[in-house]
PDB file of N, CA and C in Angstrom:
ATOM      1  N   UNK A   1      33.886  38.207  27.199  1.00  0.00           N
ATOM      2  CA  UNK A   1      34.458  36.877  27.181  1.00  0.00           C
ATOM      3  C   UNK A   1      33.874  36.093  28.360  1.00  0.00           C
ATOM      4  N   UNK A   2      33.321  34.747  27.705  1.00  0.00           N
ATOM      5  CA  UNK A   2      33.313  33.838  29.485  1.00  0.00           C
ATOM      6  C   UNK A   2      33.928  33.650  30.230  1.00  0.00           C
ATOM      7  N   UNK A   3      33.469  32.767  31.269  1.00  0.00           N
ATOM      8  CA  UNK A   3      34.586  32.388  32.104  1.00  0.00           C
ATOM      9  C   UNK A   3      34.995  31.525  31.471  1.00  0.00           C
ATOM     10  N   UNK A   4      34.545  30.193  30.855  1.00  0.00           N
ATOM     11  CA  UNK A   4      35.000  29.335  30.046  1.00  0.00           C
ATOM     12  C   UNK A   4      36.140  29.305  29.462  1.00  0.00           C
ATOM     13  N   UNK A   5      35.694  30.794  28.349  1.00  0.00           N
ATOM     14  CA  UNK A   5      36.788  31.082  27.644  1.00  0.00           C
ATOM     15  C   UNK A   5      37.962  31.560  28.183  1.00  0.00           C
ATOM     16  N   UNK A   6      37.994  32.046  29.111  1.00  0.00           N
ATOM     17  CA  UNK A   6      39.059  32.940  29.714  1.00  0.00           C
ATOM     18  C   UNK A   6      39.833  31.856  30.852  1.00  0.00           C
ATOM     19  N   UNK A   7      39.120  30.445  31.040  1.00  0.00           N
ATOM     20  CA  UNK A   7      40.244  29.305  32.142  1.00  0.00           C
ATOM     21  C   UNK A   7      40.769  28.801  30.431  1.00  0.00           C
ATOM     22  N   UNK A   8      39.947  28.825  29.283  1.00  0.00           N
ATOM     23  CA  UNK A   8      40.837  27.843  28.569  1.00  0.00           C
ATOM     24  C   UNK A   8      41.839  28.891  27.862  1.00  0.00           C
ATOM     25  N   UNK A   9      42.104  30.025  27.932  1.00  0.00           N
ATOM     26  CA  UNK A   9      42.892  30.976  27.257  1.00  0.00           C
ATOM     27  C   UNK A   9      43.618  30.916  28.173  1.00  0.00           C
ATOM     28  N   UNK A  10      43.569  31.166  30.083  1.00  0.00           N
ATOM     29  CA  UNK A  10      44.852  31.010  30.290  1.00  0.00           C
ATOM     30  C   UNK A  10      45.249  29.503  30.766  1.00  0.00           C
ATOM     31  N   UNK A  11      44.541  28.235  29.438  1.00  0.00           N
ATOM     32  CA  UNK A  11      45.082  26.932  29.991  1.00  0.00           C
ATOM     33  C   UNK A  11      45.833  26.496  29.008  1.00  0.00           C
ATOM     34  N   UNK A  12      46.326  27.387  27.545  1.00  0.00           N
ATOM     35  CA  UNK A  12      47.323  26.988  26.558  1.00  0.00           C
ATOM     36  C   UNK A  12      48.059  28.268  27.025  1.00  0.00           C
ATOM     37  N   UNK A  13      48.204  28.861  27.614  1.00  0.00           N
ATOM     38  CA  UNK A  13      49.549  29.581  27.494  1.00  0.00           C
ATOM     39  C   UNK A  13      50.203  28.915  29.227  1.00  0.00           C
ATOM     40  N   UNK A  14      51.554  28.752  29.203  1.00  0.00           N
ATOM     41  CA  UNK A  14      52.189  27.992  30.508  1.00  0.00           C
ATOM     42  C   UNK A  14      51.874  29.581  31.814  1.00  0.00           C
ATOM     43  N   UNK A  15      50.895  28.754  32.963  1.00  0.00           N
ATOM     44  CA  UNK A  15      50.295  30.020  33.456  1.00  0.00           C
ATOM     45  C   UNK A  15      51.530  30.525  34.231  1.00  0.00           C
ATOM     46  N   UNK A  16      52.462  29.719  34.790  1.00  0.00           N
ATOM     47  CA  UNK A  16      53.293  29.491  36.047  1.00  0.00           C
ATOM     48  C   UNK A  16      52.961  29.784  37.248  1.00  0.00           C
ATOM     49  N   UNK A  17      53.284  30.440  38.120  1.00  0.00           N
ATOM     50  CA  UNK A  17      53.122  30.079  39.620  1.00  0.00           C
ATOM     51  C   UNK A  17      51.969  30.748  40.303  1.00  0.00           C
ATOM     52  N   UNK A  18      51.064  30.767  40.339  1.00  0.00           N
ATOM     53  CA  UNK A  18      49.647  31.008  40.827  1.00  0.00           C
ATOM     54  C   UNK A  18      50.174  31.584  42.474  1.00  0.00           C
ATOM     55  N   UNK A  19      49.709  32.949  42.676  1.00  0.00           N
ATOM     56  CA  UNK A  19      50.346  33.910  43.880  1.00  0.00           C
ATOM     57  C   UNK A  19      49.184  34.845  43.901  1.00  0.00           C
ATOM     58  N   UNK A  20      48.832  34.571  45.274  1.00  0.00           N
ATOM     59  CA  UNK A  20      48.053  35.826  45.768  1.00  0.00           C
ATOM     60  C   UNK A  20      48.493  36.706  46.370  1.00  0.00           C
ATOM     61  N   UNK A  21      48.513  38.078  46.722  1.00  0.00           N
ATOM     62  CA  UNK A  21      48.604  39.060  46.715  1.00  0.00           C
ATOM     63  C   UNK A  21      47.561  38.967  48.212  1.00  0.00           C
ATOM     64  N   UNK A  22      48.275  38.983  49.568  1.00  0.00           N
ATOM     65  CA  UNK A  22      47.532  39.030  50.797  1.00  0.00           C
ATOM     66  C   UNK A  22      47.345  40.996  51.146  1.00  0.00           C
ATOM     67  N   UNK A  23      46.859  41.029  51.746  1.00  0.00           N
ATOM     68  CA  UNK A  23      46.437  42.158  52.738  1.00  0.00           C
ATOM     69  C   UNK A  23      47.559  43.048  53.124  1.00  0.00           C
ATOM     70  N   UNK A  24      48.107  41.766  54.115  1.00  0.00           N
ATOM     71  CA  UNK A  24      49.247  42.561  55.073  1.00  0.00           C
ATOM     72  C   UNK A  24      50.446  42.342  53.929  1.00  0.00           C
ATOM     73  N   UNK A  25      50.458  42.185  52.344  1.00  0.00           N
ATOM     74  CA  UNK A  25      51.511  42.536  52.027  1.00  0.00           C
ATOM     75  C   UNK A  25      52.067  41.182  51.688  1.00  0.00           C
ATOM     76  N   UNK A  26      51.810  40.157  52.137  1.00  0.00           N
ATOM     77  CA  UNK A  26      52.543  38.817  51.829  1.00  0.00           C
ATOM     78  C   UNK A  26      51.971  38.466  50.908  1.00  0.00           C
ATOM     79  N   UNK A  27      52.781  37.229  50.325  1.00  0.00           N
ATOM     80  CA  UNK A  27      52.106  36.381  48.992  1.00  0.00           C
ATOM     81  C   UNK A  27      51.518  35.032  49.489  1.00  0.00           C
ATOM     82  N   UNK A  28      50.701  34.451  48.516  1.00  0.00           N
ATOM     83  CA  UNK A  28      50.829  32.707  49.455  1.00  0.00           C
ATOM     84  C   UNK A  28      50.354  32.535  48.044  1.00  0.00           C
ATOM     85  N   UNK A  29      51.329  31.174  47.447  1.00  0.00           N
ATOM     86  CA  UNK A  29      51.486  30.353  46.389  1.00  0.00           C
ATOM     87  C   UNK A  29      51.297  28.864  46.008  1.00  0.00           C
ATOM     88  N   UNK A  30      50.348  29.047  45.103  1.00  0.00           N
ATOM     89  CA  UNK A  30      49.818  27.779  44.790  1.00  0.00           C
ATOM     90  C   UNK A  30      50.449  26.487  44.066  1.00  0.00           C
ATOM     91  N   UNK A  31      51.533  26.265  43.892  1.00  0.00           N
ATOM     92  CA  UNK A  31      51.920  25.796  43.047  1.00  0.00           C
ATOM     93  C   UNK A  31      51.563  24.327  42.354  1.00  0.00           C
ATOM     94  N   UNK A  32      51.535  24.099  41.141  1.00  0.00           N
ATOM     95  CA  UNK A  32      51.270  22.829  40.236  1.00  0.00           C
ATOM     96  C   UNK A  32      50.126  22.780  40.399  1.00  0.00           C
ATOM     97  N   UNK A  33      49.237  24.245  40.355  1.00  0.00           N
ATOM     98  CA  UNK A  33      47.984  24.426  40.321  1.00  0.00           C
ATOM     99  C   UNK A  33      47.311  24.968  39.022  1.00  0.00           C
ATOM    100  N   UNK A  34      47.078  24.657  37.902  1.00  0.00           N
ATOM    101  CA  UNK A  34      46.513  25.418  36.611  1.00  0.00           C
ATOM    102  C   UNK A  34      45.218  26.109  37.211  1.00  0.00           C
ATOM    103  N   UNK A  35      44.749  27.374  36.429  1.00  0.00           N
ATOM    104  CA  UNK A  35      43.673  27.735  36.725  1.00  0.00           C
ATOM    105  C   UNK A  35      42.213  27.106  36.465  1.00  0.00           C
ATOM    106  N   UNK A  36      42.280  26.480  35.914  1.00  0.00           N
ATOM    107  CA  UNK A  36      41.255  25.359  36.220  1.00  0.00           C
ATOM    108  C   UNK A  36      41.055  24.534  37.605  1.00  0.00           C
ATOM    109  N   UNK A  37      42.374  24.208  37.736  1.00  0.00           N
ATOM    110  CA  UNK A  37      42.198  23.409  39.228  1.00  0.00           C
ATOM    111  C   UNK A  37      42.273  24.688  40.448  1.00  0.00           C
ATOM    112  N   UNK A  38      42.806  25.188  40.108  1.00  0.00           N
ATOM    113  CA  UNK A  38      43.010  26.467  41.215  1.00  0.00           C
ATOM    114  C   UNK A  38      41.762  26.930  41.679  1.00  0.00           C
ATOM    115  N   UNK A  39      40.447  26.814  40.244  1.00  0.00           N
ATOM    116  CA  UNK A  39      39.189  27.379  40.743  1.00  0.00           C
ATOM    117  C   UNK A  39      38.621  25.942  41.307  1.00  0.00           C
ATOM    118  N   UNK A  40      38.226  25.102  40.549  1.00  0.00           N
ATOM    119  CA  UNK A  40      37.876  23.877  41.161  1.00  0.00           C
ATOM    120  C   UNK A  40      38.207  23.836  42.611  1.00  0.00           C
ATOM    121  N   UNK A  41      39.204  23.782  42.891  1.00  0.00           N
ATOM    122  CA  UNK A  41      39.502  23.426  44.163  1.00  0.00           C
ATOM    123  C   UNK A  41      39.120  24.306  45.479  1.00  0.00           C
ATOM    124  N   UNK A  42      39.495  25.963  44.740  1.00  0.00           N
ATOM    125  CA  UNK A  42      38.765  27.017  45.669  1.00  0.00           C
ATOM    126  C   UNK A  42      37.651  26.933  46.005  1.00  0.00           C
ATOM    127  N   UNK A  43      36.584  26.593  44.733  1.00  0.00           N
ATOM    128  CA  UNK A  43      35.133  26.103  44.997  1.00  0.00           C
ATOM    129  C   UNK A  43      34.524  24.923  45.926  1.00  0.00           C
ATOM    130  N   UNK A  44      36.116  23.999  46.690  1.00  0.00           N
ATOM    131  CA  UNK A  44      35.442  23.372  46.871  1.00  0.00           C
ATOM    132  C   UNK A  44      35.561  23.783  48.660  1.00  0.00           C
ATOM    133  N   UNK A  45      36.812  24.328  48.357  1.00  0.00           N
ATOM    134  CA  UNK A  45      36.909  24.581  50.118  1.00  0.00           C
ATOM    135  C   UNK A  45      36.165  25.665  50.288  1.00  0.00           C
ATOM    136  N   UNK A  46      35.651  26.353  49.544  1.00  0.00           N
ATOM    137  CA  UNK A  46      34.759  27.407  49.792  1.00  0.00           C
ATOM    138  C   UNK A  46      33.197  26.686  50.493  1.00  0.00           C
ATOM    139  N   UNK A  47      33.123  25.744  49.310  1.00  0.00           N
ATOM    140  CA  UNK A  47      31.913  24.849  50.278  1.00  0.00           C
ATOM    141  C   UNK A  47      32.397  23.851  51.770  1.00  0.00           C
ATOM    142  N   UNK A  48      33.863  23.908  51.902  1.00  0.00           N
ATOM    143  CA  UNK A  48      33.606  23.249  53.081  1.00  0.00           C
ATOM    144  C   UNK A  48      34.326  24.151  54.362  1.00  0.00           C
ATOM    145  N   UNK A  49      34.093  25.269  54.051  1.00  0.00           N
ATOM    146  CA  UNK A  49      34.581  26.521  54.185  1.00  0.00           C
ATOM    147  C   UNK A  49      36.096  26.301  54.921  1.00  0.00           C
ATOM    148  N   UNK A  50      36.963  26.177  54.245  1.00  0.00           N
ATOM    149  CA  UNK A  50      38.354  25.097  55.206  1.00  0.00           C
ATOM    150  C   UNK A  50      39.360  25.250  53.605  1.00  0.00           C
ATOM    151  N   UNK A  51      40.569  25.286  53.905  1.00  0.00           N
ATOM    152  CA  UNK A  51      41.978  25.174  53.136  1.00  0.00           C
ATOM    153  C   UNK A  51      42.585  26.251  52.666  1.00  0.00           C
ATOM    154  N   UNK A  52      43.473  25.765  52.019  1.00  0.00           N
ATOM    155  CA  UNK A  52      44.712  27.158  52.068  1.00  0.00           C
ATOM    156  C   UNK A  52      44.231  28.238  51.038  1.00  0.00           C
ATOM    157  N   UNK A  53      43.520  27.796  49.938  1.00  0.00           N
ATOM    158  CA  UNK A  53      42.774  28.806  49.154  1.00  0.00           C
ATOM    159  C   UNK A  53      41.586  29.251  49.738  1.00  0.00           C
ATOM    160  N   UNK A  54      40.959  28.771  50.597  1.00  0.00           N
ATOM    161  CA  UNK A  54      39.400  29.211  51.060  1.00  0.00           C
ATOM    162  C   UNK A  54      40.173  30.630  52.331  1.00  0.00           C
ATOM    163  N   UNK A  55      41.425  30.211  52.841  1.00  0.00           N
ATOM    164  CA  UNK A  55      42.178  31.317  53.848  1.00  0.00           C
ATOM    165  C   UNK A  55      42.478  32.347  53.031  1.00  0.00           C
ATOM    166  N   UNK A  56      43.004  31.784  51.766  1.00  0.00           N
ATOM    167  CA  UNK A  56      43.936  33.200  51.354  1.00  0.00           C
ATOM    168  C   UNK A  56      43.088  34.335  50.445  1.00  0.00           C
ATOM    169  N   UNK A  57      41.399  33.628  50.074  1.00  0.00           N
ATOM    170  CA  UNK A  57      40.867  34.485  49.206  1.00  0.00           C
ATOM    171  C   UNK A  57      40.384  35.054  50.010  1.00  0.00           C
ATOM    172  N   UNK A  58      39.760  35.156  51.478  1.00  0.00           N
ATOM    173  CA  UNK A  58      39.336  36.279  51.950  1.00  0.00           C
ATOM    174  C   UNK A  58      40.352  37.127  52.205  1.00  0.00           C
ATOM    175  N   UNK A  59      41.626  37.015  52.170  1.00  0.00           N
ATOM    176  CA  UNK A  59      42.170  38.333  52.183  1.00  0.00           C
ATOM    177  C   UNK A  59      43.257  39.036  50.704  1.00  0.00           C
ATOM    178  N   UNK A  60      43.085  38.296  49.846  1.00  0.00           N
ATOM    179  CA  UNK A  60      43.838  39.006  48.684  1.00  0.00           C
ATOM    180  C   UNK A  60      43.275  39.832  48.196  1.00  0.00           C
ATOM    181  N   UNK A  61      44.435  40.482  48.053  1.00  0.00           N
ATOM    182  CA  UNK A  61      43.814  41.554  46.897  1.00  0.00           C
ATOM    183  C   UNK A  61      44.852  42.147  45.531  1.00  0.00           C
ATOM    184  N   UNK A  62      45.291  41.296  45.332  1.00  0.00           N
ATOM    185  CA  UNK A  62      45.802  40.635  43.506  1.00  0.00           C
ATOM    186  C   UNK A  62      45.843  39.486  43.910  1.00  0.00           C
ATOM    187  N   UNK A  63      46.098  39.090  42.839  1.00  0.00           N
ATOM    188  CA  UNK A  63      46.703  37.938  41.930  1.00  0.00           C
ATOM    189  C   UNK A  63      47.216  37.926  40.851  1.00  0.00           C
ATOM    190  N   UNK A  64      48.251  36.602  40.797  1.00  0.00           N
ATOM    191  CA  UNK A  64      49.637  36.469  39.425  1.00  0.00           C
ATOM    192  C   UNK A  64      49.397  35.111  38.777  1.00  0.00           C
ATOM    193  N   UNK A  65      49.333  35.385  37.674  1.00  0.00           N
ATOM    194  CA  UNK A  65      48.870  33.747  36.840  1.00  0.00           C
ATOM    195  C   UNK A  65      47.485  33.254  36.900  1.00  0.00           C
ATOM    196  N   UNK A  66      46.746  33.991  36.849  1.00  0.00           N
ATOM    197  CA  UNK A  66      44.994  33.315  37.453  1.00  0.00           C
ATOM    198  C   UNK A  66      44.500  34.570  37.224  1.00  0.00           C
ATOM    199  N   UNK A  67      44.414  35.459  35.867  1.00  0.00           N
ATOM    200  CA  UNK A  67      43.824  36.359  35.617  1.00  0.00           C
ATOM    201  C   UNK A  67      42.962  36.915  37.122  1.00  0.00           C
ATOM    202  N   UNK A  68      41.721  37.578  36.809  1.00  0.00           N
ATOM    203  CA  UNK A  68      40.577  37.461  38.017  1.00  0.00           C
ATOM    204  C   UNK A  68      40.573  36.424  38.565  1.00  0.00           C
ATOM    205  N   UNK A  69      40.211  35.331  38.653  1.00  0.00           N
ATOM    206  CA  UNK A  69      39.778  34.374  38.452  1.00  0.00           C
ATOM    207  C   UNK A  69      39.474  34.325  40.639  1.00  0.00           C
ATOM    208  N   UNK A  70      40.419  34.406  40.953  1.00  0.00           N
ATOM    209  CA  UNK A  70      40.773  34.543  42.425  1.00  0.00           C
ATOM    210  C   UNK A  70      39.957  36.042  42.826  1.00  0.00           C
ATOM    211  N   UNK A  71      39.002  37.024  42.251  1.00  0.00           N
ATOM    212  CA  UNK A  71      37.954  37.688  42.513  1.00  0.00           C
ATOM    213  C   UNK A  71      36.641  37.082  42.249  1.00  0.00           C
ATOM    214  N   UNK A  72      36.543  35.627  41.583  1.00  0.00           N
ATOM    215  CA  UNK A  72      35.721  35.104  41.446  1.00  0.00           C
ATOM    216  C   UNK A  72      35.102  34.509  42.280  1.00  0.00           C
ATOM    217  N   UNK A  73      36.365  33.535  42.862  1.00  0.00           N
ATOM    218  CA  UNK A  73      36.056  32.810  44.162  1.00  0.00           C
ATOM    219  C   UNK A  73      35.750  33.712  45.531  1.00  0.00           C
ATOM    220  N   UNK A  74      36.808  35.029  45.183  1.00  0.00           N
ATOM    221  CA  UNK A  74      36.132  35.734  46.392  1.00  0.00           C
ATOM    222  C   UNK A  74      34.792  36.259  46.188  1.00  0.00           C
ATOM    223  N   UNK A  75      33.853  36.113  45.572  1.00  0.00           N
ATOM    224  CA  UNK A  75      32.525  36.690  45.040  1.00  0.00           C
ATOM    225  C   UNK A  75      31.841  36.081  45.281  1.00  0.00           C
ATOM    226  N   UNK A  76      32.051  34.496  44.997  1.00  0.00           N
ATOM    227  CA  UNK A  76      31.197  33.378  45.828  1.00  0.00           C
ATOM    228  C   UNK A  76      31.094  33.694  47.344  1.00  0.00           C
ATOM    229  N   UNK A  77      32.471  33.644  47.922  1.00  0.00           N
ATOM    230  CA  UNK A  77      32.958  33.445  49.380  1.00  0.00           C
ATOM    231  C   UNK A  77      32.480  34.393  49.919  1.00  0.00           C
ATOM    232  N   UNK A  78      32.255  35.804  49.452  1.00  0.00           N
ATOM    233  CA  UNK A  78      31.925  36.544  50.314  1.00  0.00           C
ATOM    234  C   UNK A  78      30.965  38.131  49.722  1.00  0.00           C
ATOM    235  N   UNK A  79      31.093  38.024  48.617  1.00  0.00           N
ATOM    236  CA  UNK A  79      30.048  38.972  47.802  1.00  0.00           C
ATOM    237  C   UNK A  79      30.835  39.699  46.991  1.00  0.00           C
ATOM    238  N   UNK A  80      30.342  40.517  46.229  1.00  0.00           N
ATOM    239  CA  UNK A  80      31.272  41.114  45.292  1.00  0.00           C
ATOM    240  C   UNK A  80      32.420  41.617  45.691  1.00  0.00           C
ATOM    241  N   UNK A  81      33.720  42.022  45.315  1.00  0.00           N
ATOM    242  CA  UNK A  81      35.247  42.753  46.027  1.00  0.00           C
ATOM    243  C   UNK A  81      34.859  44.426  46.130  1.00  0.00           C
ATOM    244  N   UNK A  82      35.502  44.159  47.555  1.00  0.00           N
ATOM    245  CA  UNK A  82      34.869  45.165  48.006  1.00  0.00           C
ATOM    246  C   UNK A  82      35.705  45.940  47.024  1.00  0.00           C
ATOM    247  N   UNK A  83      35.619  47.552  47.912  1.00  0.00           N
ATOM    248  CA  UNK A  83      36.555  48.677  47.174  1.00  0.00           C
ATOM    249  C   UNK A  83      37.142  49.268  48.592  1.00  0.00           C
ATOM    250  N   UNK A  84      38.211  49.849  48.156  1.00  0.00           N
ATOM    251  CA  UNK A  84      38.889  50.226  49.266  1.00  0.00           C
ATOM    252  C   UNK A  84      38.592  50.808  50.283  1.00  0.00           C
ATOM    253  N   UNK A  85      37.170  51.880  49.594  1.00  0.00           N
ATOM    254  CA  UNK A  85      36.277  52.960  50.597  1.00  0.00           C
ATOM    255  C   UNK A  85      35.415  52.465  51.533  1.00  0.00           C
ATOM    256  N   UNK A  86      34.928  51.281  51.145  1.00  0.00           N
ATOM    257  CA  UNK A  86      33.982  50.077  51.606  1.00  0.00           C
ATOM    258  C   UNK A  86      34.412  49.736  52.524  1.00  0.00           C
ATOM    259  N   UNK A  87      35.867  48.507  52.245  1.00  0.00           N
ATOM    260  CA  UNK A  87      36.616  47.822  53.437  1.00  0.00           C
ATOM    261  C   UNK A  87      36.198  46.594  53.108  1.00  0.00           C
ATOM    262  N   UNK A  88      36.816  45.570  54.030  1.00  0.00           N
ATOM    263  CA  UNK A  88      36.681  44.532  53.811  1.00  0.00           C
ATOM    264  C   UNK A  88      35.697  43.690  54.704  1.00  0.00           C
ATOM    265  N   UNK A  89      34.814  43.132  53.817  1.00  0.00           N
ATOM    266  CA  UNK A  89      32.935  42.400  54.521  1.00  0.00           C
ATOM    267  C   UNK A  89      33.508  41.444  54.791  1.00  0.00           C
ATOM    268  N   UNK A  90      34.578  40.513  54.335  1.00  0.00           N
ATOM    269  CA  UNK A  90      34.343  39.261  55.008  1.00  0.00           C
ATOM    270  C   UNK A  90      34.622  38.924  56.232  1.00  0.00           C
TER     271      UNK A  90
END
């Protein structure tokens, strides 16, 4: 499946509250964010390397309501996700 397909599959079902899954265990939540804008917007603070999604994707590791989508942006941001044995590059 694309990516295409997979922001517009989860853009007819109601995604609700877009939550990352931090490091140390906390969440940080996006709200009245669809996954469309959720990536848009990650992409953009990723280029200006600055905001609350460009902070929270270097350290999540899930996400709720945003399929992958939030391993995507971390892939841009910082190279593929790591694995646990690895550690974390960014």
């Amino acid at each position: 499946m694309s990516l295409r397909n997979r922001i517009e599959e989860l853009e007819r079902v109601d995604p609700g509250l877009i939550e990352l899954t931090l490091d140390d265990g906390s969440t940080r939540a996006f709200p009245g964010l669809s996954a469309k804008e959720f990536v848009i917007r990650g992409m953009d603070q990723i280029r200006e390397r600055s905001g609350p999604i460009f902070d929270a994707i270097g350290r999540a590791v899930d996400g709720r309501n945003c399929g992958r989508l939030w391993q995507l942006l971390r892939a841009m941001w910082c190279g593929p996700v790591d694995t646990p044995e690895k550690g974390n590059s960014c």
